[in-house]
C-alpha atoms as a PDB file:
ATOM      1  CA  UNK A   1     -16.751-214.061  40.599  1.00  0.00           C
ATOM      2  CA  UNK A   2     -16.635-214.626  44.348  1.00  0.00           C
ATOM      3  CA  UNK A   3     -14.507-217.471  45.842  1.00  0.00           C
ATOM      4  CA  UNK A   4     -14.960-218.496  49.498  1.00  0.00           C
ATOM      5  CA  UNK A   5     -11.571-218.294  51.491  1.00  0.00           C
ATOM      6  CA  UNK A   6      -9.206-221.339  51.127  1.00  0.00           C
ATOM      7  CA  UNK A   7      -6.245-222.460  53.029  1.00  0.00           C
ATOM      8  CA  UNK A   8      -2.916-221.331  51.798  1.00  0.00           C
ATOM      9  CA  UNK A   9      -1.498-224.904  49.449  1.00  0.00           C
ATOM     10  CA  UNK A  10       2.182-224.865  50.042  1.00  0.00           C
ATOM     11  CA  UNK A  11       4.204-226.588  46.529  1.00  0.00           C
ATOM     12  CA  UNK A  12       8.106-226.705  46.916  1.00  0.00           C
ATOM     13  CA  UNK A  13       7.890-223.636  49.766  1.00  0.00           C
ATOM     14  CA  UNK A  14       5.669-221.583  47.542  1.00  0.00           C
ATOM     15  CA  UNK A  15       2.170-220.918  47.147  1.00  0.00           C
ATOM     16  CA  UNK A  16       0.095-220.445  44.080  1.00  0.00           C
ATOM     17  CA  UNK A  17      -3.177-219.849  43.158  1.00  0.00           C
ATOM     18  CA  UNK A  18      -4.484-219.550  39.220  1.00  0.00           C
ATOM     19  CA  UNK A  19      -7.385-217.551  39.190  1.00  0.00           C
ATOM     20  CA  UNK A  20      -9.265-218.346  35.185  1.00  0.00           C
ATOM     21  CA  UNK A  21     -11.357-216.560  33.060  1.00  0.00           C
ATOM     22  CA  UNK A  22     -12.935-216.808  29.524  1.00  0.00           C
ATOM     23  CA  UNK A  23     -14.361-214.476  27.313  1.00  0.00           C
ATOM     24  CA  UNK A  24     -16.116-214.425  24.339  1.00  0.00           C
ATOM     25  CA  UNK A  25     -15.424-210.509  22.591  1.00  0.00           C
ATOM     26  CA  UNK A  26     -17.792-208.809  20.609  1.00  0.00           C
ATOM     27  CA  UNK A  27     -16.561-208.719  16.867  1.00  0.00           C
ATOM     28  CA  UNK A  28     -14.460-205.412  16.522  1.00  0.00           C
ATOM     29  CA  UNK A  29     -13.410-205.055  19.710  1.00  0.00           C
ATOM     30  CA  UNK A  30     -11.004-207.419  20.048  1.00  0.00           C
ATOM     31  CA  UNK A  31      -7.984-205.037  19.886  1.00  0.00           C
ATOM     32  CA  UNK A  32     -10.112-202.847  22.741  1.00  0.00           C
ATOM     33  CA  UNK A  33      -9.895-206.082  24.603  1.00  0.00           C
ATOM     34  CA  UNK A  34      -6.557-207.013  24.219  1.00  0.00           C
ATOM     35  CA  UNK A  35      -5.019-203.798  25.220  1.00  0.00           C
ATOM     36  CA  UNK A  36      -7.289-203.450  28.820  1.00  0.00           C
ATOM     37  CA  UNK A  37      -5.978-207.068  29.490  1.00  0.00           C
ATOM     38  CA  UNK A  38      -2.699-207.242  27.901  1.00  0.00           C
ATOM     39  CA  UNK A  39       0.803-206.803  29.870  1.00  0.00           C
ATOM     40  CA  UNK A  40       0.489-202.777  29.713  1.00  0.00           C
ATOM     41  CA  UNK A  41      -3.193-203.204  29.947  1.00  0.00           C
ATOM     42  CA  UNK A  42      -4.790-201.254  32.674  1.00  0.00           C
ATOM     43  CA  UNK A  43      -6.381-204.531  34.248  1.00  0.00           C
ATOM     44  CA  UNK A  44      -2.587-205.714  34.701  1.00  0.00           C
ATOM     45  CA  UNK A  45      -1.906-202.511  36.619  1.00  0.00           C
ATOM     46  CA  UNK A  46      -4.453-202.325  38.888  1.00  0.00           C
ATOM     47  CA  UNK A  47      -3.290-206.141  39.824  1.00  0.00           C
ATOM     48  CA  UNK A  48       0.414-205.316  40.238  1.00  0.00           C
ATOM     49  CA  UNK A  49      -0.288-203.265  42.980  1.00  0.00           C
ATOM     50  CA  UNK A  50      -0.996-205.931  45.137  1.00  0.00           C
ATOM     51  CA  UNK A  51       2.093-207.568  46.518  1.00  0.00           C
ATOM     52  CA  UNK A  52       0.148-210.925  45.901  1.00  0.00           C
ATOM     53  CA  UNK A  53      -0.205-210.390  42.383  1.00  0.00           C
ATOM     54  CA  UNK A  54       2.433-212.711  40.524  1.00  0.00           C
ATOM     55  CA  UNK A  55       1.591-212.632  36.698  1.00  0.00           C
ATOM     56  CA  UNK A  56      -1.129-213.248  34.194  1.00  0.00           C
ATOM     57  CA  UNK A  57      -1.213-215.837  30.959  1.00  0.00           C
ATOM     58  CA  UNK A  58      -3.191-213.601  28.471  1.00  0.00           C
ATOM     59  CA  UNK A  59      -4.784-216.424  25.110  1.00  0.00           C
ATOM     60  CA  UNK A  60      -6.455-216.421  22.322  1.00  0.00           C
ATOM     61  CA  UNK A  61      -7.926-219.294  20.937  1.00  0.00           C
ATOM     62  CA  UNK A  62      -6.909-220.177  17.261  1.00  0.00           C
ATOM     63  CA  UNK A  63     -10.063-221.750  16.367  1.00  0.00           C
ATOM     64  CA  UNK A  64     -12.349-218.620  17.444  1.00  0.00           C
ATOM     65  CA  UNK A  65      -9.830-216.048  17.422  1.00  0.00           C
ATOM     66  CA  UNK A  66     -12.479-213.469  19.701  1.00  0.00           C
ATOM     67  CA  UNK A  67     -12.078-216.163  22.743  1.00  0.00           C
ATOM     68  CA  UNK A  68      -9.787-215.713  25.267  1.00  0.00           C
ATOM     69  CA  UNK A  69      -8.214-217.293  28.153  1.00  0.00           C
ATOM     70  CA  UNK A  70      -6.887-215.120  31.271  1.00  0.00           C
ATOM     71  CA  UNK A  71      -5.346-216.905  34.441  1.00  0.00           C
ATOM     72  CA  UNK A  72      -4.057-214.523  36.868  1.00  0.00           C
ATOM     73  CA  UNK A  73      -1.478-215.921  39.634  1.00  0.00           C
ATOM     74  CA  UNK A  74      -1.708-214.838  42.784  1.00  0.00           C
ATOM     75  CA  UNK A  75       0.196-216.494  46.001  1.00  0.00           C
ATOM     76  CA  UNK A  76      -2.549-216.071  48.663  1.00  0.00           C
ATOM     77  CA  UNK A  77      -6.364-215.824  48.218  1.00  0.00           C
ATOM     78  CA  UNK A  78      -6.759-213.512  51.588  1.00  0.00           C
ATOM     79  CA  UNK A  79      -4.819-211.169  50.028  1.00  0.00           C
ATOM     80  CA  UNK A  80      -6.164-211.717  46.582  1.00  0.00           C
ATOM     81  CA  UNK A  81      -9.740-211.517  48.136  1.00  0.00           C
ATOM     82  CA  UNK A  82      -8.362-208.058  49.629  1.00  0.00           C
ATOM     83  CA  UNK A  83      -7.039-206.573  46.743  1.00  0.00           C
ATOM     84  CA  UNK A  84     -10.748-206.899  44.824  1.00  0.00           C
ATOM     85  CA  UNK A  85     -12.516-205.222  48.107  1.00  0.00           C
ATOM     86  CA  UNK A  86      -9.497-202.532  48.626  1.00  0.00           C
ATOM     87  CA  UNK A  87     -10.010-201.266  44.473  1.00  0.00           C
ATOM     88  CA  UNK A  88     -13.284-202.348  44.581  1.00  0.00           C
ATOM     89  CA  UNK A  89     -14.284-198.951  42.616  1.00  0.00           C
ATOM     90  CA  UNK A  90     -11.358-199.492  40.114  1.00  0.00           C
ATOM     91  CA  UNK A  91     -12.060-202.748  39.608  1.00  0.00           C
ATOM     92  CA  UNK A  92     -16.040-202.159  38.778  1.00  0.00           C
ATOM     93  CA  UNK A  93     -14.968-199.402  36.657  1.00  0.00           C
ATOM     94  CA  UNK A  94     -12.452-201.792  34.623  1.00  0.00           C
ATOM     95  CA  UNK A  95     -15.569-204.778  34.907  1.00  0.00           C
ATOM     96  CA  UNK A  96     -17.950-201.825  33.075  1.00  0.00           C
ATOM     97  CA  UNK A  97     -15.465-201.430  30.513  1.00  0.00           C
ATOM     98  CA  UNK A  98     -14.975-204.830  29.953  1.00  0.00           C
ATOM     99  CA  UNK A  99     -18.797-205.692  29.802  1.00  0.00           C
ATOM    100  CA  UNK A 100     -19.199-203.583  26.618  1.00  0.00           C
ATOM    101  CA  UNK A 101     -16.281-205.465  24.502  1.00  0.00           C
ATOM    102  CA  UNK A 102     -17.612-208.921  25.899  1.00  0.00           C
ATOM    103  CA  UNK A 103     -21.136-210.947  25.390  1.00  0.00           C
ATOM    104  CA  UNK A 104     -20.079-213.592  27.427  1.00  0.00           C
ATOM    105  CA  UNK A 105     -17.295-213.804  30.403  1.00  0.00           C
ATOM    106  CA  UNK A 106     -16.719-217.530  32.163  1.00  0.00           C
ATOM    107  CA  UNK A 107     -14.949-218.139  35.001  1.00  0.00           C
ATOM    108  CA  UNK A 108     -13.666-221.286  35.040  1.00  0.00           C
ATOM    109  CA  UNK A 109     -12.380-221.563  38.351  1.00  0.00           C
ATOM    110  CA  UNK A 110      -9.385-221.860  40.369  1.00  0.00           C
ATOM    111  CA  UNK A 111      -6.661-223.925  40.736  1.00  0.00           C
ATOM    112  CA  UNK A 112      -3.681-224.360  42.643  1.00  0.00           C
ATOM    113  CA  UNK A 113      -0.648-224.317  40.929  1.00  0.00           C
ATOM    114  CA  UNK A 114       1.487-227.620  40.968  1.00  0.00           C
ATOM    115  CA  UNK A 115       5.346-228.479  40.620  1.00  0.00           C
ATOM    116  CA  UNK A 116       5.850-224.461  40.740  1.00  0.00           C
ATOM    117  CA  UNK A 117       9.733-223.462  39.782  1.00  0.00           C
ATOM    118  CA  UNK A 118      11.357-221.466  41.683  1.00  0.00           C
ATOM    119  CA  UNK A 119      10.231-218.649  38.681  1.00  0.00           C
ATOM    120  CA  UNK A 120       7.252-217.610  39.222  1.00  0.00           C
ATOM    121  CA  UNK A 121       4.543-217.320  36.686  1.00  0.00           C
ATOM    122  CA  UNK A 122       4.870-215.962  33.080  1.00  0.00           C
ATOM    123  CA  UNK A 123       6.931-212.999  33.022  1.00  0.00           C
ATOM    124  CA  UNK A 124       4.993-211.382  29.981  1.00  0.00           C
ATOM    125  CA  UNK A 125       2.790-210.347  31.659  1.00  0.00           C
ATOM    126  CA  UNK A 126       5.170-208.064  33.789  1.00  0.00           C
ATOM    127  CA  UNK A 127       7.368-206.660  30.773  1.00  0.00           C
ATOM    128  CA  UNK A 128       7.723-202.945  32.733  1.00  0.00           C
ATOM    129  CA  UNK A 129      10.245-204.593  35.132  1.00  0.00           C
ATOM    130  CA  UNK A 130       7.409-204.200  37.968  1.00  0.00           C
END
């Protein structure tokens, strides 16, 4: 997914941006799934090395337990935009991996984040203290 450069949206002082996915798993690999994009997943990784990178929301749907929901938070979409090109290699490498537990991925766009607290984002998501 490729997103044209927006200006920074200031809420309280801060800025956030929400960047959402959905995927459909293929049955049996949901666990697979779960682990590259879950807190110690190595998706989550490669994001917290940006300084950008605030947290993730990781969901499953109840009805249709093999969908998912991701939203990423980021607080600028420059940097966020440099991030994909600077692991551009890691990040097609994670995509590849991804493509063979999914048969369909969504994105469902982005959004800025409103009436932010001063906390930022879920902290699941960023468990290891980093």
């Amino acid at each position: 997914m490729r997103y044209h450069p927006v200006e920074p949206f200031s809420v309280r002082g801060a800025y956030v941006l929400a960047v959402v996915w959905s995927f459909q798993v293929r049955q049996g690999r949901e666990d697979d799934f779960e682990q590259l994009h879950g807190a110690d997943g190595d998706w989550t990784a490669l994001s917290r090395r940006s300084r950008s990178f605030l947290g993730s929301s990781f969901l499953r749907e109840l009805a249709d337990p093999r969908r998912y929901l991701l939203t990423e938070y980021w607080s600028e979409m420059l940097i966020y935009e440099k991030h994909l090109a600077d692991y551009g290699d890691e990040v097609a490498e994670l995509q590849t991996r991804r493509l063979a537990m999914v048969s369909e991925t969504t994105p469902i766009g982005l959004f800025e984040g409103l009436d932010v607290p001063d906390r930022f984002g879920p902290t699941w998501s960023r468990r290891d203290g980093r």
